[in-house]
Protein backbone atom coordinates (compact mmCIF):
# COMPACT_ATOMS: atom_id res chain seq x y z
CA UNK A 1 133.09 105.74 124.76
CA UNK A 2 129.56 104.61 125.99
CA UNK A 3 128.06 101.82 126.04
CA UNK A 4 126.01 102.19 123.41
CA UNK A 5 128.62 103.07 121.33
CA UNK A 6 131.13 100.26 122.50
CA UNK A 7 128.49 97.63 121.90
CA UNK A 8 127.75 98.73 118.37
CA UNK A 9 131.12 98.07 117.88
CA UNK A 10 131.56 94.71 119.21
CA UNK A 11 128.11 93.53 117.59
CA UNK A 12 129.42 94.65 114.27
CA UNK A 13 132.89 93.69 114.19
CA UNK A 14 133.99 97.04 113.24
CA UNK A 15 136.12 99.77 115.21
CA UNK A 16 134.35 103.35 114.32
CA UNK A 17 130.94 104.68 115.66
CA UNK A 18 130.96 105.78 111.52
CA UNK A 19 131.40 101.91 110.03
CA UNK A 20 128.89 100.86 112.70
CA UNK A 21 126.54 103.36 111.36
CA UNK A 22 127.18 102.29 107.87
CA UNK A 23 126.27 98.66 108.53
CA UNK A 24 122.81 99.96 110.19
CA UNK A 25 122.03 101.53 106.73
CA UNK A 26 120.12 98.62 105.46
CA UNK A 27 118.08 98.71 108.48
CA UNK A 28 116.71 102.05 107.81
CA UNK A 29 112.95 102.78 107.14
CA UNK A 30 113.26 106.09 105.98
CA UNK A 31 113.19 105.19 102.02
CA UNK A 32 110.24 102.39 102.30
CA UNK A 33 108.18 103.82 105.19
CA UNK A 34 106.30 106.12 103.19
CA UNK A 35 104.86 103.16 100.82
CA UNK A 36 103.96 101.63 103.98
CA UNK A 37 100.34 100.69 103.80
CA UNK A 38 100.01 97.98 106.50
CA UNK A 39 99.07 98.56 110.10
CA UNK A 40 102.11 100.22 111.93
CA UNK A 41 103.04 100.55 115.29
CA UNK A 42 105.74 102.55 116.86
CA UNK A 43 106.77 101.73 120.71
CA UNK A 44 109.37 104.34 122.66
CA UNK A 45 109.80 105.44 125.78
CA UNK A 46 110.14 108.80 127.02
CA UNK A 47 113.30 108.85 128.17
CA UNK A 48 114.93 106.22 126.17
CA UNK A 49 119.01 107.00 126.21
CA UNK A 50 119.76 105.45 122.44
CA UNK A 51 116.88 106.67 120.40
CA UNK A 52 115.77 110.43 120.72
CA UNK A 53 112.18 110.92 120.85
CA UNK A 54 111.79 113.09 117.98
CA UNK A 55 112.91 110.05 115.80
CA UNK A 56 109.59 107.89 116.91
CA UNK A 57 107.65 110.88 116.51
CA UNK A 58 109.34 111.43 112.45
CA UNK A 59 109.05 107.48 111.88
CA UNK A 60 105.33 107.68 112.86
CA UNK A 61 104.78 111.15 110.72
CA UNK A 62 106.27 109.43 108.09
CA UNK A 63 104.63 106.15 107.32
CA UNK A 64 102.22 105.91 104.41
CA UNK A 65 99.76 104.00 106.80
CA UNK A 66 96.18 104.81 106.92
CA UNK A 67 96.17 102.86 110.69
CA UNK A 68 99.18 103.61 112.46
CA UNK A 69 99.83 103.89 116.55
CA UNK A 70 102.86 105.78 118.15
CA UNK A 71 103.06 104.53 121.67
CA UNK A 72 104.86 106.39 123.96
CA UNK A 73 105.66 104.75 127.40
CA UNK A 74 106.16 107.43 130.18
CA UNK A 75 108.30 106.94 133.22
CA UNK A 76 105.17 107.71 135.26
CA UNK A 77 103.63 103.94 133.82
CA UNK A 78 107.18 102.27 133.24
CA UNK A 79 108.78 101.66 130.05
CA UNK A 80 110.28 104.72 129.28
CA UNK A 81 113.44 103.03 128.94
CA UNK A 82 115.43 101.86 125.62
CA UNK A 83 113.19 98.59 124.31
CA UNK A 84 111.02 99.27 127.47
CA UNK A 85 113.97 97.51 129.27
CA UNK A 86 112.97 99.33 132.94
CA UNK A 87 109.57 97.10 132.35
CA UNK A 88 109.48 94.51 129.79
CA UNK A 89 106.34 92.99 130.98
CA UNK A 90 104.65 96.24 130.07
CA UNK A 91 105.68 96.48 126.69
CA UNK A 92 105.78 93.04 125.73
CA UNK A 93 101.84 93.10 126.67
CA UNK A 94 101.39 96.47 124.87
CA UNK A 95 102.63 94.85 121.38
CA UNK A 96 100.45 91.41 121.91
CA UNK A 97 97.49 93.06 122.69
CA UNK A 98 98.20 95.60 119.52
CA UNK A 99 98.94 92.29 117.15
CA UNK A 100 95.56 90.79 118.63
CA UNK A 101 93.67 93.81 118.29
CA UNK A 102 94.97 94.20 114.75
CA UNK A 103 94.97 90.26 113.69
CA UNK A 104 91.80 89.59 114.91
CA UNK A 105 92.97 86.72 116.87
């Protein structure tokens, strides 16, 4: 099993990849996102091992927001990682300067 898989399991208590899923279903935008009227911003990278592409690009299609950014770090900047883990500094900056830009601040 990978890791991804095996730590699902352990963070949920539960001993399927299906009951994991299950507990994730409250955590899912697909039902609200589309109401979704504030400022939204989607990070991913590129080649991010957990999360396919295509389901940024779907989240960010989706979402009833007038102002909306998909971000998409590339391996060539850094970031292209799962939760830009390969460069945190980079995406942690990305998403402040995005809430100050948006905030006002």
């Amino acid at each position: 099993m990978a890791g991804v898989a095996r730590n699902l399991l352990t963070v949920f208590g539960v001993d399927s990849i299906e009951a994991a899923l299950e507990r994730l279903r409250p955590f899912r935008l697909e039902d609200v996102v589309g109401d979704m009227r504030c400022p939204f911003l989607v990070v991913h990278g590129e080649h991010d091992q957990q999360i396919p592409l295509a389901d940024a690009q779907r989240l960010y299609a989706a979402s009833g927001s007038a102002d909306k950014t998909l971000k998409i770090f590339t391996g060539a900047e850094g970031g292209a990682q799962h939760c830009q883990i390969d460069n945190l500094s980079l995406g942690a900056a990305y998403v402040h300067d995005w809430l100050v830009a948006q905030l006002g601040a």
